[in-house]
N, C-alpha and C. Protein backbone atom coordinates (compact mmCIF):
# COMPACT_ATOMS: atom_id res chain seq x y z
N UNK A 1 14.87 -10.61 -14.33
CA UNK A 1 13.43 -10.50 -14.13
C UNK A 1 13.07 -10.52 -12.65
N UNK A 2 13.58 -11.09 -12.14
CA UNK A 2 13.91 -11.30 -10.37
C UNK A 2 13.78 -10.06 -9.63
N UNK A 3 14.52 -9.32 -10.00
CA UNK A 3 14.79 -8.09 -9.57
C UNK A 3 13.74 -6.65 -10.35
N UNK A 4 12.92 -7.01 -11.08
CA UNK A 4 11.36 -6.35 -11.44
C UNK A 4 10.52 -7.07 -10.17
N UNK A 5 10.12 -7.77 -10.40
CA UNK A 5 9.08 -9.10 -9.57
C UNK A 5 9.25 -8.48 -8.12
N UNK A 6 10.37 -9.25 -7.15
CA UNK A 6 10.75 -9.41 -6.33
C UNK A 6 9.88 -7.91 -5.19
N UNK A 7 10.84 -6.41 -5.66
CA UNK A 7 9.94 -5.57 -5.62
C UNK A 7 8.75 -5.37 -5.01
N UNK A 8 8.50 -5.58 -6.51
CA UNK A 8 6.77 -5.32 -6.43
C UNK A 8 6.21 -6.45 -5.67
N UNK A 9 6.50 -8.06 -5.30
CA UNK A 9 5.74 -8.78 -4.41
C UNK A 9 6.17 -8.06 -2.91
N UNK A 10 7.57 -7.35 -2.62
CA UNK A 10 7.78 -7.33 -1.26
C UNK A 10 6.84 -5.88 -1.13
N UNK A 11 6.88 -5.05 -1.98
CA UNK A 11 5.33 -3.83 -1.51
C UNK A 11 4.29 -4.42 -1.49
N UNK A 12 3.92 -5.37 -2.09
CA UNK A 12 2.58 -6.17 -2.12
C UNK A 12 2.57 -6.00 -0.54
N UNK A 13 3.28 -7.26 -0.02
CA UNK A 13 3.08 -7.39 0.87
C UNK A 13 3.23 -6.75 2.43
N UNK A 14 4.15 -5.46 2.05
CA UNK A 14 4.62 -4.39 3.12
C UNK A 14 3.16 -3.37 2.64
N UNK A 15 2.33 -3.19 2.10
CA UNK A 15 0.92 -2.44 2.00
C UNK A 15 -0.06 -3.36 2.79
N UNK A 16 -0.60 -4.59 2.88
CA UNK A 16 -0.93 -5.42 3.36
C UNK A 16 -0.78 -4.95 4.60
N UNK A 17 0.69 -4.70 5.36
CA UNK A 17 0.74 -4.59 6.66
C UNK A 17 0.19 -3.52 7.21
N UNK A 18 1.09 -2.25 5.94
CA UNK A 18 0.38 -0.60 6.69
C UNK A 18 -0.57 -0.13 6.27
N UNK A 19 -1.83 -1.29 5.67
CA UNK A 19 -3.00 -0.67 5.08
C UNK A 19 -3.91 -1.24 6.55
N UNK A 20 -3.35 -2.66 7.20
CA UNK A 20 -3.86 -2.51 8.45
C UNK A 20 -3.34 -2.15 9.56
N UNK A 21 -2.17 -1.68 9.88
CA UNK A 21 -1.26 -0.65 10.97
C UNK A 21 -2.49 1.13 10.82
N UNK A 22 -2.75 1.02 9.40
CA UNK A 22 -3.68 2.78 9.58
C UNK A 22 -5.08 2.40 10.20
N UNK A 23 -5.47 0.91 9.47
CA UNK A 23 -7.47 1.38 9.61
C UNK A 23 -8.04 0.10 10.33
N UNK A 24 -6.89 -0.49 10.62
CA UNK A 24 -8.31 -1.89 11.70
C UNK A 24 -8.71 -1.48 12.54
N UNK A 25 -8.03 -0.55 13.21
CA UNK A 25 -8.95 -0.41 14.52
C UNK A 25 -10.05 0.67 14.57
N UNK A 26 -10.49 0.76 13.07
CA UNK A 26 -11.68 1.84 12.67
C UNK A 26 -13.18 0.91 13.14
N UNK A 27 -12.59 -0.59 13.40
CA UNK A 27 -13.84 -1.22 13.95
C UNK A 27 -13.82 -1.49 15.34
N UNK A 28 -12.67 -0.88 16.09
CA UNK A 28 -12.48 -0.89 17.51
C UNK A 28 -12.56 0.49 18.18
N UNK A 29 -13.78 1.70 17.79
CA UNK A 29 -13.60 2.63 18.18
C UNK A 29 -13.67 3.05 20.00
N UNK A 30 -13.70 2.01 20.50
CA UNK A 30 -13.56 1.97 21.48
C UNK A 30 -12.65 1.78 22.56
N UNK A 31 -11.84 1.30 21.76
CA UNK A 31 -10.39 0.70 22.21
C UNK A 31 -9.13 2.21 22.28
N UNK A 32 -8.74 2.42 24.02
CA UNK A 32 -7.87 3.92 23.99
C UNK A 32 -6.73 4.00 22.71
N UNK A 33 -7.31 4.89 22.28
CA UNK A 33 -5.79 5.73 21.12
C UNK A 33 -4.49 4.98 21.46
N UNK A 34 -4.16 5.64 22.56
CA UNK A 34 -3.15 4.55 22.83
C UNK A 34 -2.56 3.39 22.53
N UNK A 35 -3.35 2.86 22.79
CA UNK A 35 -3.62 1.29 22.27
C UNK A 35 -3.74 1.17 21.00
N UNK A 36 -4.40 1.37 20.47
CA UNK A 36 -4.34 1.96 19.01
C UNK A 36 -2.84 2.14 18.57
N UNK A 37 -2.48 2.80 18.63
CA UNK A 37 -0.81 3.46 18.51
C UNK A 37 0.06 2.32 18.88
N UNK A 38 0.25 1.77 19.81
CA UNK A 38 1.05 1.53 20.14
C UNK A 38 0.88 -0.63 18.86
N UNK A 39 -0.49 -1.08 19.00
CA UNK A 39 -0.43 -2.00 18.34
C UNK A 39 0.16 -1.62 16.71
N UNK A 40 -0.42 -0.74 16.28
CA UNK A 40 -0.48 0.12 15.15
C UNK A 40 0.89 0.07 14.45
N UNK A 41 2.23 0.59 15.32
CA UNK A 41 3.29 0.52 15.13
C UNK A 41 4.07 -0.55 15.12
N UNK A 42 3.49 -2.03 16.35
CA UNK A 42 4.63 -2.97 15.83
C UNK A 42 3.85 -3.51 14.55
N UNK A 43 2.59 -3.60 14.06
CA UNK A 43 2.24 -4.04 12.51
C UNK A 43 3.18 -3.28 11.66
N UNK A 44 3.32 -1.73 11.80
CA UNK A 44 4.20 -0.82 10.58
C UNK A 44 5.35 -0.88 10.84
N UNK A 45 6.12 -2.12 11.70
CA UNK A 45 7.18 -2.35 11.84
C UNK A 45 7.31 -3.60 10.71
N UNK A 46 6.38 -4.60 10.79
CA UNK A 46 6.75 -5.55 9.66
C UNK A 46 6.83 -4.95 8.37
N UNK A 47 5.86 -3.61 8.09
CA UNK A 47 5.67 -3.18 6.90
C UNK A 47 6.99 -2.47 6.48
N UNK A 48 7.71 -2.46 7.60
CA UNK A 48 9.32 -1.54 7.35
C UNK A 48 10.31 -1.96 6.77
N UNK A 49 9.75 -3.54 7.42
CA UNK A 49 10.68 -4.67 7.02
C UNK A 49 10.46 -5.27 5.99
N UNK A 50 9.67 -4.85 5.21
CA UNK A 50 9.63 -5.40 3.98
C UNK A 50 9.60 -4.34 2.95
N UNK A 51 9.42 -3.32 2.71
CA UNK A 51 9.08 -1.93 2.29
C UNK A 51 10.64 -1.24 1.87
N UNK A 52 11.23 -1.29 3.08
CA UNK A 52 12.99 -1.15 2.81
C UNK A 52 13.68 -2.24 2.04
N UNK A 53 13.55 -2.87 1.84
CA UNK A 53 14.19 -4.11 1.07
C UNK A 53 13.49 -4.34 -0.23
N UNK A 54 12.77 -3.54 -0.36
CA UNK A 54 11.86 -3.46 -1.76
C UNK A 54 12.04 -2.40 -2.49
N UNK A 55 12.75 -1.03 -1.74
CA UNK A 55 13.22 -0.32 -2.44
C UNK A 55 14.22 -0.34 -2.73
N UNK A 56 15.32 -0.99 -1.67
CA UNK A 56 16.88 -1.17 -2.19
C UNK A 56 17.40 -2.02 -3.31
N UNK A 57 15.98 -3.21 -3.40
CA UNK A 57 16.31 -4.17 -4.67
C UNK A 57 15.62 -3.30 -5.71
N UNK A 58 14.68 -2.81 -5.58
CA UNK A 58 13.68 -2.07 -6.49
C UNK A 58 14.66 -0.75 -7.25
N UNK A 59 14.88 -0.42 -6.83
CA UNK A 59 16.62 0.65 -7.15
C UNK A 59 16.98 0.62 -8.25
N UNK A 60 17.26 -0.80 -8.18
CA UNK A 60 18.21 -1.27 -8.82
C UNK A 60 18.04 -1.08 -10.74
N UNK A 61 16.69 -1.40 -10.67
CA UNK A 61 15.82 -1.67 -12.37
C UNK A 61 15.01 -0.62 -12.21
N UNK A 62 14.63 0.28 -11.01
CA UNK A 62 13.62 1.42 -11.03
C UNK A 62 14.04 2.30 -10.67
N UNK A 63 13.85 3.65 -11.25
CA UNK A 63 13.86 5.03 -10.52
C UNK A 63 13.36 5.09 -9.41
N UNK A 64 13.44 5.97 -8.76
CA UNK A 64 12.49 6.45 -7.81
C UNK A 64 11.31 6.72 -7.75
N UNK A 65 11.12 7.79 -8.54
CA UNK A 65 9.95 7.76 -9.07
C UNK A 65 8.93 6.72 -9.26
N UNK A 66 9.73 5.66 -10.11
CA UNK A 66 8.62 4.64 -11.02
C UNK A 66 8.79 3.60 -9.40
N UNK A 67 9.76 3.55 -8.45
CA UNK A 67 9.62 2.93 -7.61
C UNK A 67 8.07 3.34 -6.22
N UNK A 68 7.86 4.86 -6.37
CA UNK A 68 7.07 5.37 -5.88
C UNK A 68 5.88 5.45 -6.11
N UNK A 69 5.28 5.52 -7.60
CA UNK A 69 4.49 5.12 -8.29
C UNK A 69 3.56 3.76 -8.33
N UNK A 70 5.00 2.91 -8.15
CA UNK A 70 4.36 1.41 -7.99
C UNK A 70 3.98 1.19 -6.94
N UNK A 71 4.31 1.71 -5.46
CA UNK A 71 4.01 1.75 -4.27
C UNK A 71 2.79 2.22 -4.19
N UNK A 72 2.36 3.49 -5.05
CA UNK A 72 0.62 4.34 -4.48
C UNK A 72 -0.01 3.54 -5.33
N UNK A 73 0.31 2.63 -6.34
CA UNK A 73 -0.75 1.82 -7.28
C UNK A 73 -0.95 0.69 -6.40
N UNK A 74 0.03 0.24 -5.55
CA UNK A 74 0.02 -1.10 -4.91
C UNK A 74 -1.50 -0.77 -3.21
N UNK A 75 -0.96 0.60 -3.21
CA UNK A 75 -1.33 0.92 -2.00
C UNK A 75 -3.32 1.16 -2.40
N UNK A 76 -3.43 1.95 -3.32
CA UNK A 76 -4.79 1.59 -3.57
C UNK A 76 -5.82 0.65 -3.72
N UNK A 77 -5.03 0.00 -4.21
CA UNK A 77 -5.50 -1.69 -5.03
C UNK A 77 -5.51 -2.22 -3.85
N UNK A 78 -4.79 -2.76 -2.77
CA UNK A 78 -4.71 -3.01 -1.63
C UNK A 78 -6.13 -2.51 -0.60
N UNK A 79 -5.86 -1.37 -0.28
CA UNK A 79 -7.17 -0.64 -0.03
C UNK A 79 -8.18 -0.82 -0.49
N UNK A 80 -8.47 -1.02 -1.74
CA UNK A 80 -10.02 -0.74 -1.97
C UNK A 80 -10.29 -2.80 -1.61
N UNK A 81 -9.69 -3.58 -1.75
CA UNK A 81 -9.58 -5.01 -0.82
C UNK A 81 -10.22 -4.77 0.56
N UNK A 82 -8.85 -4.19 1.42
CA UNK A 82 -9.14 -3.86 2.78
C UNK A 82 -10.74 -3.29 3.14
N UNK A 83 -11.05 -2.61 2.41
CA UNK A 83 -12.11 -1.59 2.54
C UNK A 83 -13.24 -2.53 2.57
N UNK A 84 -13.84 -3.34 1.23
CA UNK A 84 -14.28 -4.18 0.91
C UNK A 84 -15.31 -5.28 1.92
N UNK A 85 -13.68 -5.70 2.33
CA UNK A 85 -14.13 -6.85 2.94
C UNK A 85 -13.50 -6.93 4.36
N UNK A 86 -12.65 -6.25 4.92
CA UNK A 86 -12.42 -6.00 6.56
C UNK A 86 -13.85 -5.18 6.71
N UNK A 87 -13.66 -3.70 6.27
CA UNK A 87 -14.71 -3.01 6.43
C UNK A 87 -16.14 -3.01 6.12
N UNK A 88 -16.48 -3.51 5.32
CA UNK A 88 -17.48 -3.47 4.30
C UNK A 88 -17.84 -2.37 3.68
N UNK A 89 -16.89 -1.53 3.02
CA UNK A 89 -17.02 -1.00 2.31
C UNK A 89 -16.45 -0.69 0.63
N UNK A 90 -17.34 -1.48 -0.08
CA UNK A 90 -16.99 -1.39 -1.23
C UNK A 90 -16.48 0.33 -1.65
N UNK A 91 -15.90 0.43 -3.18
CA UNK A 91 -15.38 1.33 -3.69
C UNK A 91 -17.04 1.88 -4.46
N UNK A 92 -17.17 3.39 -4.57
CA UNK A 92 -18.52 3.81 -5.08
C UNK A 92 -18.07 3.87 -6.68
N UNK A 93 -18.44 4.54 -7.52
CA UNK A 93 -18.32 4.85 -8.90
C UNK A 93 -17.04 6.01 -8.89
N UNK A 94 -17.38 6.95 -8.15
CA UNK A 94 -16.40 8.25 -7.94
C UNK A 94 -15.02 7.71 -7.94
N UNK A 95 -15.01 6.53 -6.40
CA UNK A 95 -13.42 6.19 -6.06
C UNK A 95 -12.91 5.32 -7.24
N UNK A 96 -13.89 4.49 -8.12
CA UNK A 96 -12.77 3.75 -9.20
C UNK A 96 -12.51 4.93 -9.98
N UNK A 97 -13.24 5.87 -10.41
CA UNK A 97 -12.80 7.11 -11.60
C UNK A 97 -11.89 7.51 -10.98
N UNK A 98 -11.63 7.96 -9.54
CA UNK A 98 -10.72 8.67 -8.88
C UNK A 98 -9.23 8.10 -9.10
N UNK A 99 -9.56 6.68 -8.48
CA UNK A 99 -8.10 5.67 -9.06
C UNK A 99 -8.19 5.23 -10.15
N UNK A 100 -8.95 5.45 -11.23
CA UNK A 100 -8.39 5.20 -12.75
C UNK A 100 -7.66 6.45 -13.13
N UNK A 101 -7.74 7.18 -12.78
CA UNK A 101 -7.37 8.56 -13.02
C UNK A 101 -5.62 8.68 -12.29
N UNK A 102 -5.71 8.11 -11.40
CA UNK A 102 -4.08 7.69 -10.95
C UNK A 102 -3.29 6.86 -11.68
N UNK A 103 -4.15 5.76 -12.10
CA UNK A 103 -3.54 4.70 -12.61
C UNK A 103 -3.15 5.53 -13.95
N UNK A 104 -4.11 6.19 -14.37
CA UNK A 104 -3.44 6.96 -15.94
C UNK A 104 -2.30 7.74 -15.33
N UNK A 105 -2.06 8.51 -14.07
CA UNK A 105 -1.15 8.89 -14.24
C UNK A 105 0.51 7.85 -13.69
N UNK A 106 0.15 7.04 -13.62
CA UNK A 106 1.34 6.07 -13.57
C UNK A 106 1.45 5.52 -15.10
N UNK A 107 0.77 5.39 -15.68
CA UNK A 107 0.91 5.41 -17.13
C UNK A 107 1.89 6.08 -17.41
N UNK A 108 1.94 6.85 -17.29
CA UNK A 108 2.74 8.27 -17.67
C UNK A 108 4.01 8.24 -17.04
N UNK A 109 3.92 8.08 -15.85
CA UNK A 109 5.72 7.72 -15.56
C UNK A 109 6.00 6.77 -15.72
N UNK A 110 5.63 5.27 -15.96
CA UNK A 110 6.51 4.20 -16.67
C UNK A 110 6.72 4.70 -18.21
N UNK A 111 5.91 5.31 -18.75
CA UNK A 111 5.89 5.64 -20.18
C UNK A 111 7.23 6.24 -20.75
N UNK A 112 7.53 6.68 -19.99
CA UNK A 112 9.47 7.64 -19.87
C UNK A 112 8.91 8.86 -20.53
């Protein structure tokens, strides 16, 4: 069971990193690109470090696929958080239909 779990907590937490490595500094539009970039990358460095070790255990009990799957479900769910409450921007009616509509299709690849 370890090796289901394990996984999915280490994308938990490697989305966490590169959901803010893409968009925090959407409230620092002032701050040079550069800078931007360059902070940007050592955050999507922790996210590497946990992200790779989530697929090599993740492997193991998951396809690829269903390993990939669990990653864009993790990565939304994550996001619409981030969005929320870093940003203040809640999800409208459209974006939950939009990601229920994903989530059905991850339905479909755990489904075999």
């Amino acid at each position: 069971m370890q090796n289901h779990l394990l996984p999915v907590a280490l994308l938990v937490a490697s989305n966490v990193f590169m959901t803010f490595a893409w968009y925090w500094h959407l409230k620092f539009r002032t701050m040079p690109i550069l800078t931007v970039i360059l902070i940007s990358w050592g955050i999507a460095l922790a996210e590497y470090m946990l992200a790779v070790p989530a697929n090599r255990i993740g492997y193991q009990v998951y396809t690829a696929a269903q390993l990939k799957t669990i990653q864009e479900v993790i990565t939304l769910t994550v996001f619409v958080g981030f969005s929320a409450f870093y940003l203040g921007q809640g999800p409208t009616w459209n974006t939950l239909i939009g990601f229920s509509l994903i989530a059905l299709g991850a339905y479909f690849v755990f489904r075999g």
